[in-house]
Every structure is written in structure tokens, then in C-alpha cells.
C-alpha atoms as a PDB file:
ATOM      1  CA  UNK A   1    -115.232  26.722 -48.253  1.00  0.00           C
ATOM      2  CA  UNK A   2    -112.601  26.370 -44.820  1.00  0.00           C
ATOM      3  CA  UNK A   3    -110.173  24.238 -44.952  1.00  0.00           C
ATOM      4  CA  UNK A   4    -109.436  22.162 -41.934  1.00  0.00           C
ATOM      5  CA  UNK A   5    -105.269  21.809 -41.530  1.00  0.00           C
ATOM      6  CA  UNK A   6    -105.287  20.312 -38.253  1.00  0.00           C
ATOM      7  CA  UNK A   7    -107.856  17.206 -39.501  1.00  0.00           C
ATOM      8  CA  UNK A   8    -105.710  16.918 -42.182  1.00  0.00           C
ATOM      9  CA  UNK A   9    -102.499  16.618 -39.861  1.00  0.00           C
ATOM     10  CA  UNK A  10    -104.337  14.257 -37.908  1.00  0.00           C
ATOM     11  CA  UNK A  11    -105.279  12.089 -40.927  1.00  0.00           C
ATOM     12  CA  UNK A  12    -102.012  11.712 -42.249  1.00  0.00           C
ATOM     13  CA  UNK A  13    -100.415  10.772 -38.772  1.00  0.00           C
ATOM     14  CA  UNK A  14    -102.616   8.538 -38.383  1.00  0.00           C
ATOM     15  CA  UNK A  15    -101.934   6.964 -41.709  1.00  0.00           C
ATOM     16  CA  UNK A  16     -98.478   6.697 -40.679  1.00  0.00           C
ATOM     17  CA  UNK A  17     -99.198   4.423 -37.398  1.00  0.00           C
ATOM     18  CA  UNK A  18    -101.047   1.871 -39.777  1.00  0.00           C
ATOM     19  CA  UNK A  19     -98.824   2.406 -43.275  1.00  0.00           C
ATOM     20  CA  UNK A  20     -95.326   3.504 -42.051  1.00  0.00           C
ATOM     21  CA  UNK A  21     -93.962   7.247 -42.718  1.00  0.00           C
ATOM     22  CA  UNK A  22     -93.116   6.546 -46.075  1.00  0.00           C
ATOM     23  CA  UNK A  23     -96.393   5.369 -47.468  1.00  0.00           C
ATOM     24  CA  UNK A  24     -98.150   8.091 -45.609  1.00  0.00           C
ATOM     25  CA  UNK A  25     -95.923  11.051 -47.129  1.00  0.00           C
ATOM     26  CA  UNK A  26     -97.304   9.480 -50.522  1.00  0.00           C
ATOM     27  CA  UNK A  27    -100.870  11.126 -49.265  1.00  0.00           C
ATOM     28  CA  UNK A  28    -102.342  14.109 -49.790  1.00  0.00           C
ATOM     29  CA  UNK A  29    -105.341  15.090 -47.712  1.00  0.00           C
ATOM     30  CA  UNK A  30    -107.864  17.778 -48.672  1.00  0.00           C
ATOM     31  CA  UNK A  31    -110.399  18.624 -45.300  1.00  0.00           C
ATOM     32  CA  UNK A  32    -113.308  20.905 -46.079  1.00  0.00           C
ATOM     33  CA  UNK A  33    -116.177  21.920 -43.906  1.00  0.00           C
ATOM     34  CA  UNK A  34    -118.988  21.994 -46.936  1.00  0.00           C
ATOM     35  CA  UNK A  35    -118.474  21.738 -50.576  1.00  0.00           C
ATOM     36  CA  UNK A  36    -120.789  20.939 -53.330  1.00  0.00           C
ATOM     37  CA  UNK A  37    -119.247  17.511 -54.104  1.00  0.00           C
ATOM     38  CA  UNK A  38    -116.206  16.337 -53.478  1.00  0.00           C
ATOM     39  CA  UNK A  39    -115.987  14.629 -56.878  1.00  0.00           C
ATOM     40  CA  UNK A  40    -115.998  18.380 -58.369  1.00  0.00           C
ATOM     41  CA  UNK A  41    -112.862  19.697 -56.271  1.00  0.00           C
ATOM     42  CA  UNK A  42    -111.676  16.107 -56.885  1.00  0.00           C
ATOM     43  CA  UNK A  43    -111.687  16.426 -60.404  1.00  0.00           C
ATOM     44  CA  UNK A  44    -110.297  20.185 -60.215  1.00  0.00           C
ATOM     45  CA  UNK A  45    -106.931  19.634 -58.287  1.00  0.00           C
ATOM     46  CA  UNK A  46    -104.008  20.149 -60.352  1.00  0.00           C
ATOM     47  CA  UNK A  47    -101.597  17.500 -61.273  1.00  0.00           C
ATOM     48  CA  UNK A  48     -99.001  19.329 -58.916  1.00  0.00           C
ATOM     49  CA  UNK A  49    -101.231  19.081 -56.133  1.00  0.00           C
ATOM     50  CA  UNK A  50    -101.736  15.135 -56.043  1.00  0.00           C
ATOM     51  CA  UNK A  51    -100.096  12.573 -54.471  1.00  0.00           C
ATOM     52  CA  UNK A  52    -100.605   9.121 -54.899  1.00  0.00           C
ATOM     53  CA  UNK A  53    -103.173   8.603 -53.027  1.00  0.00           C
ATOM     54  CA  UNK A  54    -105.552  12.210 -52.664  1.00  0.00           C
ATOM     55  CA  UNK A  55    -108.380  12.473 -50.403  1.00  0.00           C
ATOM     56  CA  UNK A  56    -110.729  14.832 -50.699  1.00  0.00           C
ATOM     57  CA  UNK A  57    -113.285  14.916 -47.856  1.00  0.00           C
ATOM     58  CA  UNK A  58    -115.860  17.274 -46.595  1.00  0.00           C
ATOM     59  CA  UNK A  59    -117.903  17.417 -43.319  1.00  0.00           C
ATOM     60  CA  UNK A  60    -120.941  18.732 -45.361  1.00  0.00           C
ATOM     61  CA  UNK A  61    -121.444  17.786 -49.149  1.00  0.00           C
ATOM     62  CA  UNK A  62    -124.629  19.670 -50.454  1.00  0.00           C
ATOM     63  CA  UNK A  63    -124.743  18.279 -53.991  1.00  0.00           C
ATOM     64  CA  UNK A  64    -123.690  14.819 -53.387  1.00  0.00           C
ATOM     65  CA  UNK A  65    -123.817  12.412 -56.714  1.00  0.00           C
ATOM     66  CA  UNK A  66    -124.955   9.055 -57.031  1.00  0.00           C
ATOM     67  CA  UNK A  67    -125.076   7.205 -59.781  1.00  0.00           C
ATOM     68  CA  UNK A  68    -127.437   7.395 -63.375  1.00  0.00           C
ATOM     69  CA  UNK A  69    -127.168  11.254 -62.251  1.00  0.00           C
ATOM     70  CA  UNK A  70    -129.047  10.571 -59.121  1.00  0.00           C
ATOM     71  CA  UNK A  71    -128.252  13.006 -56.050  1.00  0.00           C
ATOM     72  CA  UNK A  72    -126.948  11.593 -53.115  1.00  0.00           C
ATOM     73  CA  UNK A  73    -128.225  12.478 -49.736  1.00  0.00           C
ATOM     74  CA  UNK A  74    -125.603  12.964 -46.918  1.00  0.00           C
ATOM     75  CA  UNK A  75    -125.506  14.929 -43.845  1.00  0.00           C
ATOM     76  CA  UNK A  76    -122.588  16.531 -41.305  1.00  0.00           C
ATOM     77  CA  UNK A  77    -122.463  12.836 -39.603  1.00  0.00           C
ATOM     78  CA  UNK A  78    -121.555  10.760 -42.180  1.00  0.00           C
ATOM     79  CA  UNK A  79    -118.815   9.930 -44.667  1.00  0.00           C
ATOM     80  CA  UNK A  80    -118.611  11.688 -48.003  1.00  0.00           C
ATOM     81  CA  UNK A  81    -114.931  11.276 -49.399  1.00  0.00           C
ATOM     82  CA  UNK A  82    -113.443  11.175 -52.562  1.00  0.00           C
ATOM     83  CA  UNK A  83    -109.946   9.453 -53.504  1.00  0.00           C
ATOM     84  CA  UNK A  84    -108.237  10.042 -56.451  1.00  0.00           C
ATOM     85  CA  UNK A  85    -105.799   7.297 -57.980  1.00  0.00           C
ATOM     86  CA  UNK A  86    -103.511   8.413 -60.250  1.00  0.00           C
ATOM     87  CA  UNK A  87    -102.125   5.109 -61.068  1.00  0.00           C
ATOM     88  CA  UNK A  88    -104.282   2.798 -62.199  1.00  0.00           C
ATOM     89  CA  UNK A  89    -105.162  -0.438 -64.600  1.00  0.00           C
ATOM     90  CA  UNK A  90    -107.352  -0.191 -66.852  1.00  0.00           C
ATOM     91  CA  UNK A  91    -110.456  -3.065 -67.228  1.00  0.00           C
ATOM     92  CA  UNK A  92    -110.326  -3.427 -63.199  1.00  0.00           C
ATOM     93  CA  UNK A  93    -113.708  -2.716 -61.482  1.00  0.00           C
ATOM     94  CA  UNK A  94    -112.735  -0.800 -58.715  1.00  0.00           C
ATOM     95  CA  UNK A  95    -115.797   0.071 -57.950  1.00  0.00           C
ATOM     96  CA  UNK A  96    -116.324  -3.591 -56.418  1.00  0.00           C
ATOM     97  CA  UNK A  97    -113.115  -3.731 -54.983  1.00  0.00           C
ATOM     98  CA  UNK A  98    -113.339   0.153 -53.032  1.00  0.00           C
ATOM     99  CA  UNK A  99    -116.687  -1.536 -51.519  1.00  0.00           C
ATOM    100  CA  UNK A 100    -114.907  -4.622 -50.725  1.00  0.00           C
ATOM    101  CA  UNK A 101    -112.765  -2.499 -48.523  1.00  0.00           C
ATOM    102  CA  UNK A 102    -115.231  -0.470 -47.177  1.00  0.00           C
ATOM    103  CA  UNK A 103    -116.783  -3.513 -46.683  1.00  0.00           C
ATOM    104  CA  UNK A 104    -113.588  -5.247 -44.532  1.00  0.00           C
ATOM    105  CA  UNK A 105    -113.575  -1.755 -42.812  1.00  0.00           C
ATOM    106  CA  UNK A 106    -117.106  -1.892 -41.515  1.00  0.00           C
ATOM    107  CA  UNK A 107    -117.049  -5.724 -40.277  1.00  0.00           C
ATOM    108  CA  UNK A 108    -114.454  -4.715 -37.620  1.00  0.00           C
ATOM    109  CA  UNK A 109    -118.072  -2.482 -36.406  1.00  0.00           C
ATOM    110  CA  UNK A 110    -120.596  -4.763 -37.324  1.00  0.00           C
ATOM    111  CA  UNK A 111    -121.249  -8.115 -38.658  1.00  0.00           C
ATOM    112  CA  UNK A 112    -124.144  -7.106 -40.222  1.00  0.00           C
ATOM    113  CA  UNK A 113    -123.008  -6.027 -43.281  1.00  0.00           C
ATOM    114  CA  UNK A 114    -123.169  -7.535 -47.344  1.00  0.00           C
ATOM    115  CA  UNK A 115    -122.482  -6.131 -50.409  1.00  0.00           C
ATOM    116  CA  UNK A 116    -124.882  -5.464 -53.673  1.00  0.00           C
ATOM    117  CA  UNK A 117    -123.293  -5.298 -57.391  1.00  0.00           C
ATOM    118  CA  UNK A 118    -122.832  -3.037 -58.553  1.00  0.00           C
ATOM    119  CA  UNK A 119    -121.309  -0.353 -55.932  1.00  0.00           C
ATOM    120  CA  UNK A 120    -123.411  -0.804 -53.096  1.00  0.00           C
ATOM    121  CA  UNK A 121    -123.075  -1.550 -49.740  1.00  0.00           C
ATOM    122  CA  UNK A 122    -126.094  -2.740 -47.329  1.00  0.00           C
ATOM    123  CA  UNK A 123    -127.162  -3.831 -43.921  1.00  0.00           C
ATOM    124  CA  UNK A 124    -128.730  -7.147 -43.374  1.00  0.00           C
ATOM    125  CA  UNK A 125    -132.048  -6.078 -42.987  1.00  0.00           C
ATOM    126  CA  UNK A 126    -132.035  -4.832 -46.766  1.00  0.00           C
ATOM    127  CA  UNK A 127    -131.759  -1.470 -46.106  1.00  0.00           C
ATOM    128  CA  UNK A 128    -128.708   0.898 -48.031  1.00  0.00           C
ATOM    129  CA  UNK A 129    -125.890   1.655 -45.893  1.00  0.00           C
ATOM    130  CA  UNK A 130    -123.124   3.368 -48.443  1.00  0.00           C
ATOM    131  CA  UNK A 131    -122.240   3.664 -52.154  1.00  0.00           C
ATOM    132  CA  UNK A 132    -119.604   3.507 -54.239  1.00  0.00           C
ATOM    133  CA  UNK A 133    -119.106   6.074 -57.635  1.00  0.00           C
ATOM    134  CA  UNK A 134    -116.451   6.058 -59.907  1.00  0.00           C
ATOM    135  CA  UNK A 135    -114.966   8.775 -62.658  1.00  0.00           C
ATOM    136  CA  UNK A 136    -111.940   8.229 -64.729  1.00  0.00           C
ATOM    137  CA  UNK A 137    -110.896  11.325 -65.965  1.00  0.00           C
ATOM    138  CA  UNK A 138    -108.188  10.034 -68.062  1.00  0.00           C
ATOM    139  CA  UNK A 139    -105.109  11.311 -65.742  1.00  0.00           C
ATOM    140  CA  UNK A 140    -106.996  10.142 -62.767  1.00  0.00           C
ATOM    141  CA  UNK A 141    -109.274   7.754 -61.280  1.00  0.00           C
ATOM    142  CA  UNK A 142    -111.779   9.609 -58.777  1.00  0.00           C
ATOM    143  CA  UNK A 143    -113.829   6.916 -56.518  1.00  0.00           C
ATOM    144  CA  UNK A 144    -116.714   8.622 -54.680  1.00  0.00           C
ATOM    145  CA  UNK A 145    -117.583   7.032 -51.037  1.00  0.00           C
ATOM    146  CA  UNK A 146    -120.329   7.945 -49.198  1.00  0.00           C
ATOM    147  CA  UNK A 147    -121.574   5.675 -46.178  1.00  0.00           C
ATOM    148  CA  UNK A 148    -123.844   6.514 -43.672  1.00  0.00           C
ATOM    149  CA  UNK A 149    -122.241   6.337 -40.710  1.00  0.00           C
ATOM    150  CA  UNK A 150    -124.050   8.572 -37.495  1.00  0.00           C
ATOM    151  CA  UNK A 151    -126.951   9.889 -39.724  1.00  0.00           C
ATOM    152  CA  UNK A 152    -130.362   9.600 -37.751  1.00  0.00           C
ATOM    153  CA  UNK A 153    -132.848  10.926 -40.351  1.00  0.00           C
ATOM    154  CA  UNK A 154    -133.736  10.620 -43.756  1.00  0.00           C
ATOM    155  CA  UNK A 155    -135.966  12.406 -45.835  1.00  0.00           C
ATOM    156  CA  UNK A 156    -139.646  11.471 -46.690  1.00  0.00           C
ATOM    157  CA  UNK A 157    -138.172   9.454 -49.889  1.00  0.00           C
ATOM    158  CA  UNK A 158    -135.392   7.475 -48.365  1.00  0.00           C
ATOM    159  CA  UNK A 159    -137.601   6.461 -45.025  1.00  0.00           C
ATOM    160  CA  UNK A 160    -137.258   2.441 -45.319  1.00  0.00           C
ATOM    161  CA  UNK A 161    -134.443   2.168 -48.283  1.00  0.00           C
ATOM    162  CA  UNK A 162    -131.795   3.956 -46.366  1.00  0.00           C
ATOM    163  CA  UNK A 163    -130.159   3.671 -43.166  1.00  0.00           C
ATOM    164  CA  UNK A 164    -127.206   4.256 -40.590  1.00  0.00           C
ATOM    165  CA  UNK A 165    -124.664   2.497 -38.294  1.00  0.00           C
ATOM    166  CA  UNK A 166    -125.963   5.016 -35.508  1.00  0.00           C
ATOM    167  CA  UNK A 167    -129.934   3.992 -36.481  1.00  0.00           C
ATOM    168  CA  UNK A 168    -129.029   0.064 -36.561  1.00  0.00           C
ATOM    169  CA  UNK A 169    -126.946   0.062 -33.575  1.00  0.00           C
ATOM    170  CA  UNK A 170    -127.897   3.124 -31.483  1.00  0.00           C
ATOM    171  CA  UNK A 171    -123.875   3.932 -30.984  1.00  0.00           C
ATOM    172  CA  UNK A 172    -121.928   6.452 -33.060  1.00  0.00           C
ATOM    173  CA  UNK A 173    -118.749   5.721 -35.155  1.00  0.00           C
ATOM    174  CA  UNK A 174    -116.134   8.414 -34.897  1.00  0.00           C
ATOM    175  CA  UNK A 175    -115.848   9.646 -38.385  1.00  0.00           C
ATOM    176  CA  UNK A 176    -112.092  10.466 -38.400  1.00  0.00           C
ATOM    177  CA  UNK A 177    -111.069   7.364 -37.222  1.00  0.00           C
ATOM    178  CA  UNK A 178    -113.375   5.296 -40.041  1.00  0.00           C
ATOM    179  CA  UNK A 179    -111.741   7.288 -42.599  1.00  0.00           C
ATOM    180  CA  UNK A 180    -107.988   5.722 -41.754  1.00  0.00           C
ATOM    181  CA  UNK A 181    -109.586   2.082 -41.100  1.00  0.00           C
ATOM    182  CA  UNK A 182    -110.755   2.627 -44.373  1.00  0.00           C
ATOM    183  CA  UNK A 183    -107.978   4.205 -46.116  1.00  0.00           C
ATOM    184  CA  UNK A 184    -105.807   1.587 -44.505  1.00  0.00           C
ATOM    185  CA  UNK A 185    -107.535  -1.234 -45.608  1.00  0.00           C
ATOM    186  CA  UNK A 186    -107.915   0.343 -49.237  1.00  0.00           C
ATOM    187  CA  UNK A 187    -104.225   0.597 -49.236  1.00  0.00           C
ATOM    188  CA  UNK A 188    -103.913  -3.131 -48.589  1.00  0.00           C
ATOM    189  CA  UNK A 189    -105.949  -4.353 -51.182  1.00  0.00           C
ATOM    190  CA  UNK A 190    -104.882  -2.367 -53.961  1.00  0.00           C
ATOM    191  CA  UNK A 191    -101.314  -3.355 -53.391  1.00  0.00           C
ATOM    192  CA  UNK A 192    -102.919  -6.643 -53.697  1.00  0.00           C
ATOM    193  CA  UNK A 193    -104.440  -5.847 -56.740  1.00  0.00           C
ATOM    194  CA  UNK A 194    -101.085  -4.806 -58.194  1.00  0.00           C
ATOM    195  CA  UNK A 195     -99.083  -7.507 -56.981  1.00  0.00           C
ATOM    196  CA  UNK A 196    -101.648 -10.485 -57.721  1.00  0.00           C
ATOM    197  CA  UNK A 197    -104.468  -9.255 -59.830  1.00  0.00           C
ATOM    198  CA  UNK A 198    -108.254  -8.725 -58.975  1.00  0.00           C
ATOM    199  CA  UNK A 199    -109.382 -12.691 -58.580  1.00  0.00           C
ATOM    200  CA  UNK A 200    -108.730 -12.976 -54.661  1.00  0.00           C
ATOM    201  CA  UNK A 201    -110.208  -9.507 -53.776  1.00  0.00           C
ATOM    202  CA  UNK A 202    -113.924 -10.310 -56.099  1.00  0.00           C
ATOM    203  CA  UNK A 203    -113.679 -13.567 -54.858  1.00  0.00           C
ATOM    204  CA  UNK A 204    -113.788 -11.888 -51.428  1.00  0.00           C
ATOM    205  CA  UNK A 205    -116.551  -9.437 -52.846  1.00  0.00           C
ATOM    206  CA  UNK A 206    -118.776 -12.523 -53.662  1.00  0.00           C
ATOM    207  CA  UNK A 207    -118.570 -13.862 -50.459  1.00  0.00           C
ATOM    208  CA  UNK A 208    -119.361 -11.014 -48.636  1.00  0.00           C
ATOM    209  CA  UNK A 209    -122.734 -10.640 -51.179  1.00  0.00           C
ATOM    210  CA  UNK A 210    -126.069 -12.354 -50.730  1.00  0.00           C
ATOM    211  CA  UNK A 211    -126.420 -12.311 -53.996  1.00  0.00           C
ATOM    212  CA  UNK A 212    -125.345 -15.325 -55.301  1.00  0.00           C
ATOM    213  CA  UNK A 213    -127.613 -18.434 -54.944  1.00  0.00           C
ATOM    214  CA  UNK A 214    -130.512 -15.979 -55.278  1.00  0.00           C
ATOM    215  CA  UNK A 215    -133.653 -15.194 -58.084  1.00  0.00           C
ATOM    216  CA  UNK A 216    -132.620 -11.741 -59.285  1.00  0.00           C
ATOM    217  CA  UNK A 217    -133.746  -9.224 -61.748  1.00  0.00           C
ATOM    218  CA  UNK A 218    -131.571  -6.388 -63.369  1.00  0.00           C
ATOM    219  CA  UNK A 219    -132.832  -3.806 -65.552  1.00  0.00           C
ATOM    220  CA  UNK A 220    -130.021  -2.421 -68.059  1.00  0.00           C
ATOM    221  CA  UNK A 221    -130.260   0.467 -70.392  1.00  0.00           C
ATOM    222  CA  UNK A 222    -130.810  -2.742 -73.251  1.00  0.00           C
ATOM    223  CA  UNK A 223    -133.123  -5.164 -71.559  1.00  0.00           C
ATOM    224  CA  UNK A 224    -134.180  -6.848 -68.595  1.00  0.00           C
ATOM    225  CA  UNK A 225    -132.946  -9.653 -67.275  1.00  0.00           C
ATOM    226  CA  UNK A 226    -134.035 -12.384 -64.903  1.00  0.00           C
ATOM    227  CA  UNK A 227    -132.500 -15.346 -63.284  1.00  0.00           C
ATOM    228  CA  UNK A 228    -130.552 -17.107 -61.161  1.00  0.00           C
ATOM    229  CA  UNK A 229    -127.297 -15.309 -60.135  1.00  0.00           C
ATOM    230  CA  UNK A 230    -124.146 -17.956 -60.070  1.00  0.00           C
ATOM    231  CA  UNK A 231    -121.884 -15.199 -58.774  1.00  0.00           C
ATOM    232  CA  UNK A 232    -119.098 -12.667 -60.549  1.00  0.00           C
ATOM    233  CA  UNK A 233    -116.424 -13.221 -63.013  1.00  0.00           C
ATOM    234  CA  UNK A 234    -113.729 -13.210 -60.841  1.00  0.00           C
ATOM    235  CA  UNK A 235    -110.911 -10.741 -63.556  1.00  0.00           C
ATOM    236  CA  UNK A 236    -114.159  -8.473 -64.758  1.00  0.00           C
ATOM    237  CA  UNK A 237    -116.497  -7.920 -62.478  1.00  0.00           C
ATOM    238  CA  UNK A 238    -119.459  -9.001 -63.881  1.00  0.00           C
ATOM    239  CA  UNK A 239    -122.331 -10.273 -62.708  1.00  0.00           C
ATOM    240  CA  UNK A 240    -123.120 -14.023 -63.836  1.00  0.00           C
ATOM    241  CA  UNK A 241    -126.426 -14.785 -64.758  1.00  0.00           C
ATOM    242  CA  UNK A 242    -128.711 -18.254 -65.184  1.00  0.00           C
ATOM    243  CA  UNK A 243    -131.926 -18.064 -67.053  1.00  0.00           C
ATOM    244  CA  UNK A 244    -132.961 -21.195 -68.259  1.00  0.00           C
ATOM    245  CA  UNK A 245    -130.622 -23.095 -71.050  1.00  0.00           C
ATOM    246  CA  UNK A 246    -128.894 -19.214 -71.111  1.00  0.00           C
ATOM    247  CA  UNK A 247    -126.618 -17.780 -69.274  1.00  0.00           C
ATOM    248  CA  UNK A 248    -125.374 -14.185 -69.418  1.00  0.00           C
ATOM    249  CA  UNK A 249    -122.680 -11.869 -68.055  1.00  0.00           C
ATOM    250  CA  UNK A 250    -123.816  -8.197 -67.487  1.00  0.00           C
ATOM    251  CA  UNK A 251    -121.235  -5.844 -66.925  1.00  0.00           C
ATOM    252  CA  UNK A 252    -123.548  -2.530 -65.618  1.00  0.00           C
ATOM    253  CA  UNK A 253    -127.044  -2.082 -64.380  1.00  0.00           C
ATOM    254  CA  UNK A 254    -129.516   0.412 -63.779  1.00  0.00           C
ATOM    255  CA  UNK A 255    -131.466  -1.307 -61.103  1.00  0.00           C
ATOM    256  CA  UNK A 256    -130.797  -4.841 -59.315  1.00  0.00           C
ATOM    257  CA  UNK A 257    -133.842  -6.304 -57.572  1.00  0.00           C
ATOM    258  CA  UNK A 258    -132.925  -9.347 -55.135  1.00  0.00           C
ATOM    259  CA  UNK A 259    -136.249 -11.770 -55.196  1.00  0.00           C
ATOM    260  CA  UNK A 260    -137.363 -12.544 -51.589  1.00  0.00           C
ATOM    261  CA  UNK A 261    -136.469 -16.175 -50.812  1.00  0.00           C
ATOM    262  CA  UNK A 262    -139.600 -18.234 -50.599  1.00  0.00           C
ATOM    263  CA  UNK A 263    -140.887 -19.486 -47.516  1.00  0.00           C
ATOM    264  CA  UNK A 264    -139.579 -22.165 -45.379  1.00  0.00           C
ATOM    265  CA  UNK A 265    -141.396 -25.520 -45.178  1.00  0.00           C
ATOM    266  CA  UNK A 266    -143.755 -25.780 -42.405  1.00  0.00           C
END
């Protein structure tokens, strides 16, 4: 486990073009080459080592998480980052609003990009770009990002649910300088959040989703449920649901199917 200074350096200067000195001295960077996840180290740090903003990134992440436990697949050319909030408010689902951001961030790439509640972030032709993972650890808030950025295969499993930018657009994205767009646009919205509350950033969530307006079906730990999606409430998070007379708001899934739209008229 090598730790890479200069990245770091460059990370944090950069941070300072976009933020201004003084927001950037509030970061603390943490560059590996290869770790097991950077959730773990994330979750390790000491208080003393934190800023107010920590990243945690490695080039190679060998047992990535996803979430229900599920292992997330990464390689050296993509983004596997963790940032740790240590302020934070509670009943705010960040997980929507860090993929809002990384969301905003890859637009200024590609237009081809829409989010999926819960934490995930796709490309138009249906195929998983990125995900979002969150652990609050009581002093901290750890939010695990990992988007597949210059990745050009997948294993057996993956082959036609996963993809990259470099796959979809045949050009690579220079890792580095993702990170800051990214950081730098996280930055921005959750002063938003503080200053104004979560209703403007999930109301940018839902219209960056193709979700509502379409026949869905989401399997919770509970039940099933199928119907109509009518969007997200805007101060939770959580997805809105029409089946019928009912309707239903469903704050966590296991598995979200979007229904194929049905033909067009002839």
C-alpha cells in the first residue's frame, strides 16, 4: 500500500483553482496505488486525520463493495473514491444527491447520461455506468463512488449490464482531472444543501432520471411492488409510486426494473 504525495499535491491545487485556497486547505486527500476498499481505510482514519472534506482514492481497489453486500468490479482505469463528511444532516439522502453531482460532472463529457434510484448512474443505452454507496459511521458519513470511466472489459457476468465512457465513446477521460470536476461540483451542491435544503438538488435528480413517467417494478426486502412511477419526494428521497387507486412511497430497494416502453404506433 504506496502512497502517492505528488497526486495528492496535485489534487488539492487543483481544488484551489476551482474552490479558492481556503476551501481547499479544508481537504484532505489520501492517494493509494491498490487497497482493498477504500471504504475500509475510509472508515479507519482517525478523527485527527480528517478534514472536512477527506478523500480517499486508490488507482486499484481489489475488494470493491456494492451494495446488499455485492462486490464491485473496478479496474486501474476507472474511478473508485471514497469521501468522508464529517458534517452532516441527518434524514438527507445523499446518496441521490452525490449521483446528482456525479451526474452534473459527467454531462460536461457526455450527454448521454440519466440517473436510476436508488444510487445509480447509467448511460442511455441502459447499460450501468457508476454507483453510489453510503456508510454512516456515526462520526462520519463515508460515500463510496465508483464510475467507470476508461475501463474496456468486463468480466463474463457484467458483459451487457456494465459499461464505460472509453467503450461508449472510444476516447479516454483523464482520471485526475474527473476527480476535481467532481469534487468541485460536490462542493457546490452540498453548500446548497446547507444553505437551502435538498428540494432543488432531487428536483434536479428527477429530471436527470428516466424514471418518472415509466411502468416500474421494485423488489424490497417486504414485497414487490409495481406501478407507475410519479417521481421522488422532493425532502426524502423516495421513490413515488402509482398502482391503481394506491399509491406508495418506498424509501430503499433491492432491485428496480424499468418496463420497456411499448411500441410506437405504426
Amino acid at each position: 500500500m504506496k502512497r502517492f504525495y505528488r497526486k495528492e499535491k496535485i489534487i488539492i491545487s487543483a481544488l484551489e483553482g476551482r474552490l479558492g485556497k481556503d476551501t481547499a486547505e479544508k481537504y484532505r486527500v489520501y492517494y493509494f496505488d491498490e487497497l482493498s476498499s477504500t471504504m475500509d481505510v475510509a472508515s479507519k482514519l482517525a478523527p485527527e486525520e480528517l478534514g472536512w472534506i477527506t478523500v480517499v482514492i486508490a488507482d486499484i481497489q481489489s475488494g470493491g463493495k456494492g451494495r446488499l453486500s455485492r462486490k464491485w468490479f473496478s479496474t486501474i482505469d476507472d474511478l473508485t473514491v471514497s469521501v468522508i463528511l464529517r458534517e452532516y444532516l441527518s434524514g438527507i439522502p445523499y446518496s441521490l444527491i452525490v449521483s446528482y453531482s456525479v451526474y452534473r460532472a459527467l454531462r460536461d463529457y457526455s450527454a448521454d447520461i440519466y440517473l436510476k434510484w436508488v444510487n445509480d448512474i447509467y448511460w442511455s443505452n441502459g447499460k450501468k455506468l457508476g454507483g453510489i454507496l453510503l456508510e454512516d459511521k456515526g462520526d462520519r458519513l463515508i460515500i463510496g463512488v465508483g464510475i467507470n470511466l476508461n475501463n474496456q472489459v468486463f468480466p463474463e457476468d457484467l458483459k451487457g449490464k456494465a459499461t464505460s465512457y472509453y467503450i461508449e465513446k472510444n476516447r479516454r477521460i483523464d482520471k485526475l482531472a474527473f476527480l476535481v470536476d467532481f469534487l468541485s461540483v460536490l462542493n457546490s451542491d452540498l453548500n446548497q444543501l446547507r444553505e437551502s435544503g435538498p428540494e432543488k438538488l432531487l428536483e434536479g435528480w428527477e429530471n436527470a432520471s428516466i424514471m418518472p413517467g415509466r411502468t416500474v417494478r421494485v423488489v424490497t426486502a417486504e414485497r414487490t411492488y409495481e406501478g407507475f412511477c410519479t417521481g421522488i419526494n422532493k425532502k426524502t428521497g423516495f421513490l413515488l409510486l402509482r398502482s391503481g387507486d394506491e399509491e406508495y412511497e418506498i424509501f430503499d430497494a433491492e432491485r428496480v426494473i424499468i418496463r420497456p416502453l411499448p411500441p410506437s404506433p405504426q
